[in-house]
N, C-alpha and C. Protein backbone atom coordinates (compact mmCIF):
# COMPACT_ATOMS: atom_id res chain seq x y z
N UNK A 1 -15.54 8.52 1.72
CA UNK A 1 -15.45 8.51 0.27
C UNK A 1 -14.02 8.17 -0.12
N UNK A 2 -13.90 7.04 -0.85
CA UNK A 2 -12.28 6.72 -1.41
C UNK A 2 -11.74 8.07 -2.28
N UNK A 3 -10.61 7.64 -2.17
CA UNK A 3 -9.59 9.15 -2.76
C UNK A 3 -9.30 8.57 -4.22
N UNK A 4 -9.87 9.05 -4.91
CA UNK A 4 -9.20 8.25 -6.44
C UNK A 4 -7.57 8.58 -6.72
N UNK A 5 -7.54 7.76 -7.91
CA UNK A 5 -6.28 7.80 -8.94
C UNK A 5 -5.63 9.55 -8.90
N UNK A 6 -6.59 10.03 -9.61
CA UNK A 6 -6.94 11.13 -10.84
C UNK A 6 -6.37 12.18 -9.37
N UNK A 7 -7.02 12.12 -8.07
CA UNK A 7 -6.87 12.70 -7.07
C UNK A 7 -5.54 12.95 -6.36
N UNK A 8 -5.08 11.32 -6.29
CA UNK A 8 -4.02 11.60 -5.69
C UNK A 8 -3.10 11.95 -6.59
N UNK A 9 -3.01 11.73 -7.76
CA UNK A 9 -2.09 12.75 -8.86
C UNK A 9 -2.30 14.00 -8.60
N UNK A 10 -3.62 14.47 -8.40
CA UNK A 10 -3.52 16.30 -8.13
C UNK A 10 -2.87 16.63 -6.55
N UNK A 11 -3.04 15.35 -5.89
CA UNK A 11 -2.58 15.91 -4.41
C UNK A 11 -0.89 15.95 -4.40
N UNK A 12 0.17 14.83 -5.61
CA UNK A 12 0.94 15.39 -5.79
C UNK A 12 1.68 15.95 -6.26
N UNK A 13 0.91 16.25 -7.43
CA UNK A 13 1.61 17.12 -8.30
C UNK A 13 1.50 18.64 -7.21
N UNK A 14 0.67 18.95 -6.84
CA UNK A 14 0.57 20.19 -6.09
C UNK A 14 1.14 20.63 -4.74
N UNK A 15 1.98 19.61 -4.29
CA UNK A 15 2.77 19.19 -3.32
C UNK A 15 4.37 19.63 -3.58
N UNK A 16 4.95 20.73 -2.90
CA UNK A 16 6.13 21.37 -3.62
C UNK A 16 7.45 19.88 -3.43
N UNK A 17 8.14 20.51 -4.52
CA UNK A 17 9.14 19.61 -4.58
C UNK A 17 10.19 19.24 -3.38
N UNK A 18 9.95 18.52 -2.64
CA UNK A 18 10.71 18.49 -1.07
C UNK A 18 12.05 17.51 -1.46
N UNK A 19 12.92 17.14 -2.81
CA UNK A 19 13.80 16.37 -2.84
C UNK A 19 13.94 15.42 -1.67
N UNK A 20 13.26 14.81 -2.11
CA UNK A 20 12.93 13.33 -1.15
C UNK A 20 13.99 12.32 -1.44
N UNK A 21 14.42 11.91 -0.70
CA UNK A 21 15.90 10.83 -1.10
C UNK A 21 15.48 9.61 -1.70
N UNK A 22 16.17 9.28 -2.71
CA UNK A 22 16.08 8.13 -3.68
C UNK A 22 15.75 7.03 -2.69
N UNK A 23 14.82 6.23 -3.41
CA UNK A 23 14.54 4.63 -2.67
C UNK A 23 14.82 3.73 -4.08
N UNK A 24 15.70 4.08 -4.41
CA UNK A 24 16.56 3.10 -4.91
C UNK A 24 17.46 1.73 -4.62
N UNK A 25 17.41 2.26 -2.93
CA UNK A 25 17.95 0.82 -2.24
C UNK A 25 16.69 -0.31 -1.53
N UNK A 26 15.34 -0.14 -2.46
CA UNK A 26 14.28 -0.62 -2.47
C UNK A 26 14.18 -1.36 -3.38
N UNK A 27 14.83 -1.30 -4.60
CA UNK A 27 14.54 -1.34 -5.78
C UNK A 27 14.18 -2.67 -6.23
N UNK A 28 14.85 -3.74 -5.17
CA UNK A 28 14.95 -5.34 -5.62
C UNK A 28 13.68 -5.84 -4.41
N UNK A 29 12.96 -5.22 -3.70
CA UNK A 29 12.65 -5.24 -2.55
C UNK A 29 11.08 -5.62 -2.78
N UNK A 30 10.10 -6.27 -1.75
CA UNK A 30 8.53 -6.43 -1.91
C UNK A 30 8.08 -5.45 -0.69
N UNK A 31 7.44 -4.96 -1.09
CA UNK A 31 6.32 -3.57 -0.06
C UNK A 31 5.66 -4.35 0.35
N UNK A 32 4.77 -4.45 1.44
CA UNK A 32 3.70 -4.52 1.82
C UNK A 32 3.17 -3.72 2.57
N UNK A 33 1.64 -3.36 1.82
CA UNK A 33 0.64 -2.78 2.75
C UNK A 33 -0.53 -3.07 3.33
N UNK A 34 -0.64 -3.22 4.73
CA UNK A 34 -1.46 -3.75 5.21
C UNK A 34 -2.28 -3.19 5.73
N UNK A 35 -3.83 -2.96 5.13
CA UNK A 35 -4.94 -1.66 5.69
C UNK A 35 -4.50 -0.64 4.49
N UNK A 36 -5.42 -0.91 3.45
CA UNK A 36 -5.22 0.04 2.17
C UNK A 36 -6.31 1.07 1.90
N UNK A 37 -6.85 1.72 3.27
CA UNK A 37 -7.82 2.44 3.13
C UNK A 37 -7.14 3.52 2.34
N UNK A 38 -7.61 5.21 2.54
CA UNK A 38 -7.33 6.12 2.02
C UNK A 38 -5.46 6.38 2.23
N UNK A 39 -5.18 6.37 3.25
CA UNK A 39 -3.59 6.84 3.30
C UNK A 39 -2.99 5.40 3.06
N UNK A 40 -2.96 4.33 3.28
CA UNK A 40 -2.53 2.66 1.98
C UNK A 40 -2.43 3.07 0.65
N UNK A 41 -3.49 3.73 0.22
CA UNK A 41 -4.02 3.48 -1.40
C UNK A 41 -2.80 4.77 -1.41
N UNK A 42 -3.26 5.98 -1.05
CA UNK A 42 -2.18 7.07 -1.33
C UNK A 42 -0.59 6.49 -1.62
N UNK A 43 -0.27 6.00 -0.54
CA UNK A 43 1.22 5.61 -0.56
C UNK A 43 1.38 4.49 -1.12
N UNK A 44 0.68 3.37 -1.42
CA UNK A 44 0.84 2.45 -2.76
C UNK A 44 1.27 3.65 -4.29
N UNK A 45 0.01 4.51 -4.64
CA UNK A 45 -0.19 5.04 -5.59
C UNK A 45 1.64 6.09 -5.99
N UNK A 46 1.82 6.06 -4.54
CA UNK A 46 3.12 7.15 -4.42
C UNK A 46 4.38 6.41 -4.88
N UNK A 47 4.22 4.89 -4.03
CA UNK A 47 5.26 3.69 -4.64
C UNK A 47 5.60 3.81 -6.08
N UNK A 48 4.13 3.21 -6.59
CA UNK A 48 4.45 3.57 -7.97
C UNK A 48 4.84 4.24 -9.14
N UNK A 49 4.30 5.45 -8.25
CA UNK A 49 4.51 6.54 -9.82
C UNK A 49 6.26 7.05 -9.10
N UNK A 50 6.84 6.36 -8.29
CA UNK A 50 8.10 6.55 -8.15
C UNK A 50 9.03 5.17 -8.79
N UNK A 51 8.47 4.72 -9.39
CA UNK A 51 8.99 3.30 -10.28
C UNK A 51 8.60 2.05 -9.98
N UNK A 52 7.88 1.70 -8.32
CA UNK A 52 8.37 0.12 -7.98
C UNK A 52 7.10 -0.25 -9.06
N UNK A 53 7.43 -1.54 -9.37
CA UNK A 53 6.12 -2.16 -10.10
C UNK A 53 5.45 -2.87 -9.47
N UNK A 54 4.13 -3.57 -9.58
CA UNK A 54 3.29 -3.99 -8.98
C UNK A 54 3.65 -5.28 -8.64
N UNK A 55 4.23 -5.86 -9.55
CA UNK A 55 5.14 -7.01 -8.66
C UNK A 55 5.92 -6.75 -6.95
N UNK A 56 6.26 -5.81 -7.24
CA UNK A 56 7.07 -5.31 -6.30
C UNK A 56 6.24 -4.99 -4.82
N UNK A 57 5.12 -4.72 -4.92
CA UNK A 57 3.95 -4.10 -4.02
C UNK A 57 2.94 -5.61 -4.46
N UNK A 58 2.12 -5.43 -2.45
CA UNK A 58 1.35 -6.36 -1.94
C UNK A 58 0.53 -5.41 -1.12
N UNK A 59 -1.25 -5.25 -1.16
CA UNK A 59 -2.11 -4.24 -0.29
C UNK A 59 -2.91 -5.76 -0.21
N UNK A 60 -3.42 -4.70 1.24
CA UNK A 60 -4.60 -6.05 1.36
C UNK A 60 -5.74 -4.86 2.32
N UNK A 61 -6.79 -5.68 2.26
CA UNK A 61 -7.92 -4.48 3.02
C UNK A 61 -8.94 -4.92 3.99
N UNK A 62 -9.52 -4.40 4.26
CA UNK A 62 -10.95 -5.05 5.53
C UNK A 62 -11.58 -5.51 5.08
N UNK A 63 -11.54 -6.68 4.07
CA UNK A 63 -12.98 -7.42 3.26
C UNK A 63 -13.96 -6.55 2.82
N UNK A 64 -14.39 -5.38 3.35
CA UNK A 64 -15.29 -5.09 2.67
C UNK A 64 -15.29 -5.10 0.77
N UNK A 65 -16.36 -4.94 0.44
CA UNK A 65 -16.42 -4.92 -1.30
C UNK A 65 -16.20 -3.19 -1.50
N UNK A 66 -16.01 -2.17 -0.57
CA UNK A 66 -16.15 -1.17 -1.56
C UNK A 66 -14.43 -0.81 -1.25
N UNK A 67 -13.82 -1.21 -0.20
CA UNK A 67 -12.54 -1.20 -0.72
C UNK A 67 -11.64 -1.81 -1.20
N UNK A 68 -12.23 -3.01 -1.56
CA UNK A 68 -12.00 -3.64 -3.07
C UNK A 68 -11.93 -3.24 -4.12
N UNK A 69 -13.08 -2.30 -4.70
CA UNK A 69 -13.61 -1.45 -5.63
C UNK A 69 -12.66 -0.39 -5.61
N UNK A 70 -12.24 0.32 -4.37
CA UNK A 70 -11.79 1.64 -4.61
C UNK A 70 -10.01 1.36 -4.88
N UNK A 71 -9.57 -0.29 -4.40
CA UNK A 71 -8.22 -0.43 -4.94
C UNK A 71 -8.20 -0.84 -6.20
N UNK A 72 -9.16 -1.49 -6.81
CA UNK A 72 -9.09 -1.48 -8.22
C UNK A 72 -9.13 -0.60 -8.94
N UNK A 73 -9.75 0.16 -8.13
CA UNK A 73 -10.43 1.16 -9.14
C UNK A 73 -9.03 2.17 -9.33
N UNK A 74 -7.83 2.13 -8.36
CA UNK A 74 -6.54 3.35 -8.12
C UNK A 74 -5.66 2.08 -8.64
N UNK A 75 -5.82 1.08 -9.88
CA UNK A 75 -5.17 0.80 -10.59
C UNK A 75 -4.16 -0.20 -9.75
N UNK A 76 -4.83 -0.76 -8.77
CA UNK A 76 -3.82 -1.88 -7.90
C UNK A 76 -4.34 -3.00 -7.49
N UNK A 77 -5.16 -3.22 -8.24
CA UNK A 77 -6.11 -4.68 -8.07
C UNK A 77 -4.74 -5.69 -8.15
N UNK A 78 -3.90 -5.79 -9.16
CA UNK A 78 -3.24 -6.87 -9.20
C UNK A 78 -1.90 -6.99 -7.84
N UNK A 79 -2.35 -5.96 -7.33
CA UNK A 79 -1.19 -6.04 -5.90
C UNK A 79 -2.24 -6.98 -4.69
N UNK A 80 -3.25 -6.89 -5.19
CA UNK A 80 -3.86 -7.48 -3.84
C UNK A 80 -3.53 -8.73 -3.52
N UNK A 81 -3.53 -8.97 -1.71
CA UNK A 81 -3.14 -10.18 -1.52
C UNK A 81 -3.46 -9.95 0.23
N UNK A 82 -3.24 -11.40 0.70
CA UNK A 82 -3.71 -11.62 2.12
C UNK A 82 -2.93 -10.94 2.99
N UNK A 83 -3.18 -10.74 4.57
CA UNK A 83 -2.23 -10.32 5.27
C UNK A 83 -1.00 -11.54 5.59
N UNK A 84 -1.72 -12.82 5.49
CA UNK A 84 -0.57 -13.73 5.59
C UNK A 84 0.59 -14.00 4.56
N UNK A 85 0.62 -13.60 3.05
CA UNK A 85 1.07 -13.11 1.95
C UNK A 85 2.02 -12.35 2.26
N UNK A 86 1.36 -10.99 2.90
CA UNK A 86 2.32 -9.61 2.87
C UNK A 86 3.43 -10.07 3.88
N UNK A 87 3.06 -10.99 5.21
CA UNK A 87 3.61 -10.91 6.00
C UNK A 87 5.55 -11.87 5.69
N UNK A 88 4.70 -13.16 4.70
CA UNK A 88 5.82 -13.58 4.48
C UNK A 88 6.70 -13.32 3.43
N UNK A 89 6.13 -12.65 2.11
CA UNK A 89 6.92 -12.40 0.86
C UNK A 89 7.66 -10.72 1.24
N UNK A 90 7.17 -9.67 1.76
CA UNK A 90 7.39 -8.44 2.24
C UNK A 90 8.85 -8.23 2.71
N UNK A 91 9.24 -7.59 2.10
CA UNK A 91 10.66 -7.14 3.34
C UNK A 91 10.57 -5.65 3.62
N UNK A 92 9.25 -5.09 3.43
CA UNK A 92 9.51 -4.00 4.71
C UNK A 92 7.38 -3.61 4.41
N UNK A 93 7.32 -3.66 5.80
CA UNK A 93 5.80 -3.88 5.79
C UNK A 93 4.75 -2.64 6.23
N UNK A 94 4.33 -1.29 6.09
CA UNK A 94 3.19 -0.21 6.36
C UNK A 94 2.23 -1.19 6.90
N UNK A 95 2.27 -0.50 8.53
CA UNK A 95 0.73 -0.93 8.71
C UNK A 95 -0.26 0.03 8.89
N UNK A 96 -1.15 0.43 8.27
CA UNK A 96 -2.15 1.56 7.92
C UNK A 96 -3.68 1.23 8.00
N UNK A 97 -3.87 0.51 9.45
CA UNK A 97 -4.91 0.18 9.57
C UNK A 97 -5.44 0.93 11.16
N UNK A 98 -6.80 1.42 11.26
CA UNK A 98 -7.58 1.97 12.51
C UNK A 98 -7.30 1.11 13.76
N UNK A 99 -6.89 2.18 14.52
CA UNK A 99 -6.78 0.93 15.87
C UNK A 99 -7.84 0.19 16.44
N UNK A 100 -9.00 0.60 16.06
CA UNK A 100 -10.03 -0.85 16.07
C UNK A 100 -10.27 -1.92 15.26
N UNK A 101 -8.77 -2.03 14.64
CA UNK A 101 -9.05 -3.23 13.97
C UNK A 101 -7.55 -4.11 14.21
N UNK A 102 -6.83 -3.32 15.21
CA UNK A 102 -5.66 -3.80 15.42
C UNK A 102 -5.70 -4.86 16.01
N UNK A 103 -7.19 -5.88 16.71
CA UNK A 103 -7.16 -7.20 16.72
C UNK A 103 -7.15 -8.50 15.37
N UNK A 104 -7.04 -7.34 14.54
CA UNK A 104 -7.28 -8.58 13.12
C UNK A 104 -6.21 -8.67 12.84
N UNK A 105 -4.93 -8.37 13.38
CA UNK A 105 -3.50 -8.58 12.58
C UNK A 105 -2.51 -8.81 13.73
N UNK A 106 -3.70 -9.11 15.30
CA UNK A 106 -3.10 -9.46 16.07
C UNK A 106 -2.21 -10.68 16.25
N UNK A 107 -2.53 -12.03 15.25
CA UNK A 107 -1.99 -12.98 15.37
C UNK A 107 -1.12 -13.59 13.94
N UNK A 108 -0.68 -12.24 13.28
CA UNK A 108 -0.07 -12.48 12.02
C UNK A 108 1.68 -12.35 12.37
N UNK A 109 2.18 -13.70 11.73
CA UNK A 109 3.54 -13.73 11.81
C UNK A 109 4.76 -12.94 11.00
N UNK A 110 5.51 -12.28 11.59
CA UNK A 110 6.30 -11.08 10.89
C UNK A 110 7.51 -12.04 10.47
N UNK A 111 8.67 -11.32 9.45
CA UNK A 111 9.57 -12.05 9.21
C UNK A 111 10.30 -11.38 10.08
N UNK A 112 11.76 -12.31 10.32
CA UNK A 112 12.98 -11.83 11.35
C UNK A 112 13.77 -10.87 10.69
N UNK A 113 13.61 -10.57 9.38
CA UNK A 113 14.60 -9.99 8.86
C UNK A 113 14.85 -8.58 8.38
């Protein structure tokens, strides 16, 4: 079952305040996430409500249609994009995908930088 919006706001608002160090030296920077199942969508959702904008963030998912649905639905449809996308616009890349699927991103090119 996908983790909604509404959800992961309660998972952190209820999450004590751990002064987490500024990612402010992110700020000019493109995310990518690659494999936006439940813990993708979480930490996209976390990106954001810490400032980056959706420009800023790139998810992409297993073709299926319902996690399509469940990234639109957590308000990040317009981040979506290919793994070949994330790989080249990205300067720092989450990979958050099941290791049985770690042959589908077996032949995707990383940047050097």
């Amino acid at each position: 079952m996908p983790i909604s919006s509404s959800e992961v706001f309660t998972i952190r608002k209820e999450l004590p305040d751990m002064n987490l160090p500024s990612l402010d030296f992110l700020s000019k920077e493109t995310i990518g996430i690659i494999g936006c199942g439940h813990l993708g969508r979480t930490l996209a959702a976390e990106l954001v409500a810490r400032g980056f904008s959706h420009d800023q963030l790139r998810v992409s998912h297993g073709k299926s249609a319902s996690s399509r649905e469940s990234i639109i639905a957590a308000g990040l449809g317009e981040c979506l994009a290919e793994n070949d996308e994330i790989c080249r616009d990205s300067s720092l890349i989450f990979i958050s995908i099941r290791t049985q699927s770690l042959e589908e991103i077996k032949g995707l090119s990383f940047r050097n930088d």
